[in-house]
C-alpha atoms as a PDB file:
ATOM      1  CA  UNK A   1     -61.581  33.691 -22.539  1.00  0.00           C
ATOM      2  CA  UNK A   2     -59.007  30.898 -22.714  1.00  0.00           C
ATOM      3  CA  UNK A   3     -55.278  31.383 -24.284  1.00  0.00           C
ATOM      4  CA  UNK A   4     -52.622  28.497 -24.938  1.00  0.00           C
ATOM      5  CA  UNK A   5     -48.778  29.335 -23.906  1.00  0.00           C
ATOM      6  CA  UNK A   6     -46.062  27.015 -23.937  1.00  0.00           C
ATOM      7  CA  UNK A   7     -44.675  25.773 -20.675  1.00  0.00           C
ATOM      8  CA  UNK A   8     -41.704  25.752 -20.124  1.00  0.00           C
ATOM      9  CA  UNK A   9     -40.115  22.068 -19.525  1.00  0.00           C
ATOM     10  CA  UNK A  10     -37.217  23.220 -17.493  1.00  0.00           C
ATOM     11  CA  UNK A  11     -38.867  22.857 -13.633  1.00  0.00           C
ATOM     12  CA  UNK A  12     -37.005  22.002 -11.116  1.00  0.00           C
ATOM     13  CA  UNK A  13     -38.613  19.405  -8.451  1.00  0.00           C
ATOM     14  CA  UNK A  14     -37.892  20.691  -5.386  1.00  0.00           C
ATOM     15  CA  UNK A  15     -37.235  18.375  -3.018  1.00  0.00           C
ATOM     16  CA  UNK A  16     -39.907  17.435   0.527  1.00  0.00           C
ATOM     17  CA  UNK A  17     -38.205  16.563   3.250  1.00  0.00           C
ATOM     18  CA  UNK A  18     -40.492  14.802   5.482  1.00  0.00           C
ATOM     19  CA  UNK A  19     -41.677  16.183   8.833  1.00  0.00           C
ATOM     20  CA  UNK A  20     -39.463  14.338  11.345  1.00  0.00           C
ATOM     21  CA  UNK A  21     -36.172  14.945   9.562  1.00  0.00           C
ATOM     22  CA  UNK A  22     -37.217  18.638   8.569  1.00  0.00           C
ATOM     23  CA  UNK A  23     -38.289  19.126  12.591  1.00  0.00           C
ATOM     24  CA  UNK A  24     -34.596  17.722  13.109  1.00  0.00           C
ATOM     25  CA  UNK A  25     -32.987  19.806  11.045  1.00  0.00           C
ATOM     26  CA  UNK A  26     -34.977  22.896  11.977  1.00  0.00           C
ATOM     27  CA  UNK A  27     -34.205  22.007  16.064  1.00  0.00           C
ATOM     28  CA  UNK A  28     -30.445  21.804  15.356  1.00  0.00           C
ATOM     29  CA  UNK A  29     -30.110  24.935  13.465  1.00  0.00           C
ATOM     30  CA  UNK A  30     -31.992  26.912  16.037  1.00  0.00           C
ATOM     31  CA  UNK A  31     -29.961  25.340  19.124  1.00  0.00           C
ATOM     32  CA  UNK A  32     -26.472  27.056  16.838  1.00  0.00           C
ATOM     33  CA  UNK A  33     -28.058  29.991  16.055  1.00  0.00           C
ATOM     34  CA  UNK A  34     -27.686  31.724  19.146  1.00  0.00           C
ATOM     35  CA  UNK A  35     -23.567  31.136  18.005  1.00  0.00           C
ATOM     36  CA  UNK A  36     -24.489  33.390  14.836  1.00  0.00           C
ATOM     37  CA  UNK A  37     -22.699  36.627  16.612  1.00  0.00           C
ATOM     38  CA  UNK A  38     -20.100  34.033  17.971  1.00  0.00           C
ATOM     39  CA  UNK A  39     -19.324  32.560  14.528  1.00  0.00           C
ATOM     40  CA  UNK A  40     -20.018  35.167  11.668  1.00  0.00           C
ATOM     41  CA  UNK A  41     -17.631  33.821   9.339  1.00  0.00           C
ATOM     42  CA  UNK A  42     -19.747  30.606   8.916  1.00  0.00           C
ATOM     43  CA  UNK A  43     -23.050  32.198   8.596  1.00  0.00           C
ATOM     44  CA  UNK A  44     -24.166  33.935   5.172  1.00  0.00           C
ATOM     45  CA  UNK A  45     -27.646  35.255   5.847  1.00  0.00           C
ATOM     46  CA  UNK A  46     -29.934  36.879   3.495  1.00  0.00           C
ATOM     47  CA  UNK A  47     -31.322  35.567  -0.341  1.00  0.00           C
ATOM     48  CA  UNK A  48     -28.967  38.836  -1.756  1.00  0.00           C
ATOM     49  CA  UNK A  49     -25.692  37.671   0.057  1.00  0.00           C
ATOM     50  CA  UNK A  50     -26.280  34.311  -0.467  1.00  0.00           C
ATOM     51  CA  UNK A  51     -27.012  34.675  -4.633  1.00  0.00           C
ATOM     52  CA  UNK A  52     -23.775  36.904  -4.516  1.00  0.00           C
ATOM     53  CA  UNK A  53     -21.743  34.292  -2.727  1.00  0.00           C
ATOM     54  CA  UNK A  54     -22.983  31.413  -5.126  1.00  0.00           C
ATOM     55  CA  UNK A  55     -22.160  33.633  -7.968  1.00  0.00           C
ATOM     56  CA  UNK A  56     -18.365  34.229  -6.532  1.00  0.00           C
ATOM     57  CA  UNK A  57     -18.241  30.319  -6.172  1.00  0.00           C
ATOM     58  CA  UNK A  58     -19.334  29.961  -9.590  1.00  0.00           C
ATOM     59  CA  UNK A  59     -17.077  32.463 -11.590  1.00  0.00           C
ATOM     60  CA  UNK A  60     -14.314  31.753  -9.329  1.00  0.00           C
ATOM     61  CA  UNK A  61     -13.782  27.988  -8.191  1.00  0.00           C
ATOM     62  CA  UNK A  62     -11.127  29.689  -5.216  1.00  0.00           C
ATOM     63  CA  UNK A  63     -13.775  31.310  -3.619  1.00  0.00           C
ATOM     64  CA  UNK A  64     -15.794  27.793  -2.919  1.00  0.00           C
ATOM     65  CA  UNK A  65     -16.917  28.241   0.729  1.00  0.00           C
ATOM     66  CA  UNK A  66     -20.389  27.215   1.396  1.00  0.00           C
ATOM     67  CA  UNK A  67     -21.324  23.658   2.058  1.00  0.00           C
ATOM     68  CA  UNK A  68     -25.041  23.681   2.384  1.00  0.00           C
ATOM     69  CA  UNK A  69     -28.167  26.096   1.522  1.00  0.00           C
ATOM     70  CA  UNK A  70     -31.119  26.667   3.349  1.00  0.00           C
ATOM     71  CA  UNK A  71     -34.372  28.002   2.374  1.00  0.00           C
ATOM     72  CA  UNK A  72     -37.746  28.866   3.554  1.00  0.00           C
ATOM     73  CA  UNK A  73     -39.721  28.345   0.562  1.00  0.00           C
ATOM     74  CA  UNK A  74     -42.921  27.376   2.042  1.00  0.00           C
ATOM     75  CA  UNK A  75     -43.121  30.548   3.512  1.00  0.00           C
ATOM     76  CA  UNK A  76     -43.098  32.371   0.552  1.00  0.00           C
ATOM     77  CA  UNK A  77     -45.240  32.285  -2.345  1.00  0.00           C
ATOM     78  CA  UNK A  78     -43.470  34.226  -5.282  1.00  0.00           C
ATOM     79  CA  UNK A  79     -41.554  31.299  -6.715  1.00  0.00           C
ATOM     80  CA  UNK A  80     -39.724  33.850  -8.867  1.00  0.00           C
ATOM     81  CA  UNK A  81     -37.615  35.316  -6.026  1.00  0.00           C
ATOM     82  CA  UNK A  82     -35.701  32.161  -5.302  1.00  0.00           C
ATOM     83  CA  UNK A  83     -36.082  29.664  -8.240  1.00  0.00           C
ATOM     84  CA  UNK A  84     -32.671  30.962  -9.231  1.00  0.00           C
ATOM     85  CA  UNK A  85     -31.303  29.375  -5.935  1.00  0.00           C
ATOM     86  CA  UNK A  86     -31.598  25.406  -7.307  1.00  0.00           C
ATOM     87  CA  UNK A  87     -29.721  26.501 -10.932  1.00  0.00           C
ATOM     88  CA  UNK A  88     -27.110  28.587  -8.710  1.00  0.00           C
ATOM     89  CA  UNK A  89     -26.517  25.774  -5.985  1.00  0.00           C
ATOM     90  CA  UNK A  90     -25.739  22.994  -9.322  1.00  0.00           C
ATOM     91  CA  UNK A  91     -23.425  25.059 -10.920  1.00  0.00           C
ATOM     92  CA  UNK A  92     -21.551  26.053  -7.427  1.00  0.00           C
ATOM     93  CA  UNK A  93     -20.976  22.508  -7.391  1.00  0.00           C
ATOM     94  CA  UNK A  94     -20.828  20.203  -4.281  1.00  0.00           C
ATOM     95  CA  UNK A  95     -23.494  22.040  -1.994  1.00  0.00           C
ATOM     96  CA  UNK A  96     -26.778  20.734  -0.373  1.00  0.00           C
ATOM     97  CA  UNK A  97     -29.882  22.754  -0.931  1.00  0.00           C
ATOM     98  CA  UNK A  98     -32.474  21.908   2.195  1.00  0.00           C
ATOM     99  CA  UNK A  99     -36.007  23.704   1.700  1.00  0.00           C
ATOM    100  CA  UNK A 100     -38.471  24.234   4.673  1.00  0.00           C
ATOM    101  CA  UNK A 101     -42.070  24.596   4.669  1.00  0.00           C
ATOM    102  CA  UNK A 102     -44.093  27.004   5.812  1.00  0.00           C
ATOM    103  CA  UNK A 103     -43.769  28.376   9.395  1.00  0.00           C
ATOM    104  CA  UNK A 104     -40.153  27.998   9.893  1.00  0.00           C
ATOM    105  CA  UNK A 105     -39.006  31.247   8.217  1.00  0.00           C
ATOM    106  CA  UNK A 106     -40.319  32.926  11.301  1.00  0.00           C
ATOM    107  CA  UNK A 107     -38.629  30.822  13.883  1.00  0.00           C
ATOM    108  CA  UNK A 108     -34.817  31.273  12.102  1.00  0.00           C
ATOM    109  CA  UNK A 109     -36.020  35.778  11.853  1.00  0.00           C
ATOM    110  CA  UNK A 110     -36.976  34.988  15.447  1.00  0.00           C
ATOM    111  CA  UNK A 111     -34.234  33.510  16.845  1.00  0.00           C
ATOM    112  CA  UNK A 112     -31.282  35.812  14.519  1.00  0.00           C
ATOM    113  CA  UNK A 113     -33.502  38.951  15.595  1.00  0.00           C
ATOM    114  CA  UNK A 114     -34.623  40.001  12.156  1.00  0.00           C
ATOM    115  CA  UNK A 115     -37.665  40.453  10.245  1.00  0.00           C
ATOM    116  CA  UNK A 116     -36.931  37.865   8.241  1.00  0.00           C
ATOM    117  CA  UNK A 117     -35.009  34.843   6.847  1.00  0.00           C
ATOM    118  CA  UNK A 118     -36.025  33.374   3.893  1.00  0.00           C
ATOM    119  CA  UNK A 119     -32.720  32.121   2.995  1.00  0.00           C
ATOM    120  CA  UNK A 120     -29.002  31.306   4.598  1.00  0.00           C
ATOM    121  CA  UNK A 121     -26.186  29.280   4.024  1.00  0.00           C
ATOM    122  CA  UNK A 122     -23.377  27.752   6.032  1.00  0.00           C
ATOM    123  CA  UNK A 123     -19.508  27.178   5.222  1.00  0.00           C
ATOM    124  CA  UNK A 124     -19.265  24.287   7.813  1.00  0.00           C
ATOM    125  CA  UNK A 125     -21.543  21.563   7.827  1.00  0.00           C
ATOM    126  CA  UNK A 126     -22.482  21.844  12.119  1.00  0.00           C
ATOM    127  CA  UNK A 127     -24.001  18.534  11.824  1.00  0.00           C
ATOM    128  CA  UNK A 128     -25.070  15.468  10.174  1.00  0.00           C
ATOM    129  CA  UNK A 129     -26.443  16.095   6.391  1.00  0.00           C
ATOM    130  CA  UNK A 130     -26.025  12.641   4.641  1.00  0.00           C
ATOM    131  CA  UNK A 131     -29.322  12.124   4.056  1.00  0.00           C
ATOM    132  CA  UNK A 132     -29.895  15.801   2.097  1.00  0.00           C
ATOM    133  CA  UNK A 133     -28.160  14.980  -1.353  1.00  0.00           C
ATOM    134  CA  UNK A 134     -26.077  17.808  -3.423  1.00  0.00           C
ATOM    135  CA  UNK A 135     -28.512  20.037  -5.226  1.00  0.00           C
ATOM    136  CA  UNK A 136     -28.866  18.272  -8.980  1.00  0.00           C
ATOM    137  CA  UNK A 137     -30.854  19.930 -11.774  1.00  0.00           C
ATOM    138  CA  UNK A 138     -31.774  17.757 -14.476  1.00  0.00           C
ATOM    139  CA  UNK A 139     -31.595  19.370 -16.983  1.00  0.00           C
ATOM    140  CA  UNK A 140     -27.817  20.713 -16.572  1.00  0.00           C
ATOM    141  CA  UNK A 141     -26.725  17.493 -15.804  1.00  0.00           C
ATOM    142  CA  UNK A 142     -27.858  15.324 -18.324  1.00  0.00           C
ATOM    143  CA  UNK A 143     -28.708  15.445 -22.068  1.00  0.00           C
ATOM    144  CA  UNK A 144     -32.280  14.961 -21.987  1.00  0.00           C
ATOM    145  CA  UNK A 145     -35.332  15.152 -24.599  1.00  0.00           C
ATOM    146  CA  UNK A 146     -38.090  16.987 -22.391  1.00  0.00           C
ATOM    147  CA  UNK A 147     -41.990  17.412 -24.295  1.00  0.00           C
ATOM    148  CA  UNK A 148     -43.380  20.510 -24.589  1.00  0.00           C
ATOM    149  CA  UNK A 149     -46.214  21.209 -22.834  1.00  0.00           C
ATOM    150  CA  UNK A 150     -48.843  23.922 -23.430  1.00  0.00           C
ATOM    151  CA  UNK A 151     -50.689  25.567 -20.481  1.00  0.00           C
ATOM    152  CA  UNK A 152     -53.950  26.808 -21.112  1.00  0.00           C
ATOM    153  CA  UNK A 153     -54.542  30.174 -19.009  1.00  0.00           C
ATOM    154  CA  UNK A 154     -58.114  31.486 -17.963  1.00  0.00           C
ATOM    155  CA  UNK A 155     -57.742  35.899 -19.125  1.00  0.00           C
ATOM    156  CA  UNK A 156     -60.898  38.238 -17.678  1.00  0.00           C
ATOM    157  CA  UNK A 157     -63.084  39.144 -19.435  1.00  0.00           C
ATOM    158  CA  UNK A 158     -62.299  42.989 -21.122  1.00  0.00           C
ATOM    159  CA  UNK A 159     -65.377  45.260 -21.837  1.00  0.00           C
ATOM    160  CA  UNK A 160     -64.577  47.807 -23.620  1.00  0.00           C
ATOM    161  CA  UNK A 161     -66.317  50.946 -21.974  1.00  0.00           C
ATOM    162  CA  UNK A 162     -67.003  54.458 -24.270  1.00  0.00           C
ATOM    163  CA  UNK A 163     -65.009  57.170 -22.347  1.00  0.00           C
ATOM    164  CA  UNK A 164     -67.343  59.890 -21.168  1.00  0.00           C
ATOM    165  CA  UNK A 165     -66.234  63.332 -22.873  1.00  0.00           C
ATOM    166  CA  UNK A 166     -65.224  65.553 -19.807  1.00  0.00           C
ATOM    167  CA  UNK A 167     -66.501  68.970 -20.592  1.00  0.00           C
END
C-alpha cells in the first residue's frame, strides 16, 4: 500500500568535508582535548548545553560566546535529534558548524572520558578554520520560491484479524 505526503522543502544540505581536512580537524581537536579540564570555560560539551547556549546567544546578542560547532552526525542516525543545530547556529549568527562522519564520535567520548559526544562547541577558535564557512540556511537567508515535492511512502500491509472471544 502506497500513500503520497508532502515533503517538506525546507532541508538543510549539510555540508562534507572531505577526508584529509576532516582527519585534520579531528587530529587537532584531539591533541587540545586533553586541555578540556585545563580550559573549561572554552569547552561547551553536550547537544543539551550546547542548544541552551545557542538559544542564550540568540535571545540575547550579550551572551554571544561560541565561535564554532562541532558535530558527530555520521555517528548518529536519528536526524531529528540535531537538525535543530544548523537553524540554531544561523540565527546565533557568526558561528561555524563542522560535521564529522561516522567513527569520530567515539574518539572525542574517548579522549574527554565519556560515553559519548555527539556534539560540542568552542568559544575560541584553537586553530585555523577559514576554510569551514559560517553556518548559512537558505531558506532564512534569502527570499526564495522552493517546489513542493510529494514523497510517496511504502505502509504494511494491515490484516485485520477477528479477536478470539476469551471465555
Amino acid at each position: 500500500m502506497q500513500k503520497s505526503v508532502f515533503n517538506s522543502p525546507y532541508e538543510y544540505k549539510w555540508q562534507q568535508l572531505d577526508e584529509k581536512t576532516e582527519n585534520d580537524i579531528v587530529n587537532q581537536l584531539l591533541g587540545i582535548m586533553h586541555n578540556q579540564r585545563k580550559q573549561p570555560d572554552i569547552w561547551i560539551v553536550g547537544l543539551k548545553q550546547v542548544t541552551k547556549h545557542l538559544q542564550n546567544g540568540i535571545q540575547n546578542a550579550q551572551d554571544k560566546r561560541i565561535k564554532v560547532v562541532f558535530l558527530c552526525k555520521g555517528d548518529e542516525p536519528v536526524l531529528h535529534l540535531y537538525s535543530h543545530i544548523p537553524t540554531m547556529c544561523h540565527l546565533y549568527k557568526d558561528v561555524k558548524l563542522v560535521t564529522f562522519g561516522p567513527g569520530v564520535e567515539k574518539q572525542f567520548a574517548d579522549k574527554m572520558q565519556m560515553k559519548t559526544c555527539l556534539c560540542f562547541a568552542l568559544t575560541e577558535m584553537p586553530f585555523d578554520l577559514s576554510k569551514i564557512p559560517i553556518c548559512q540556511v537558505q531558506w532564512l537567508t534569502e527570499t526564495i520560491v522552493l517546489p513542493t515535492r510529494v514523497r510517496v511512502l511504502e505502509l504494511p500491509q494491515i490484516q485485520n484479524r477477528k479477536r478470539k472471544s476469551r471465555d
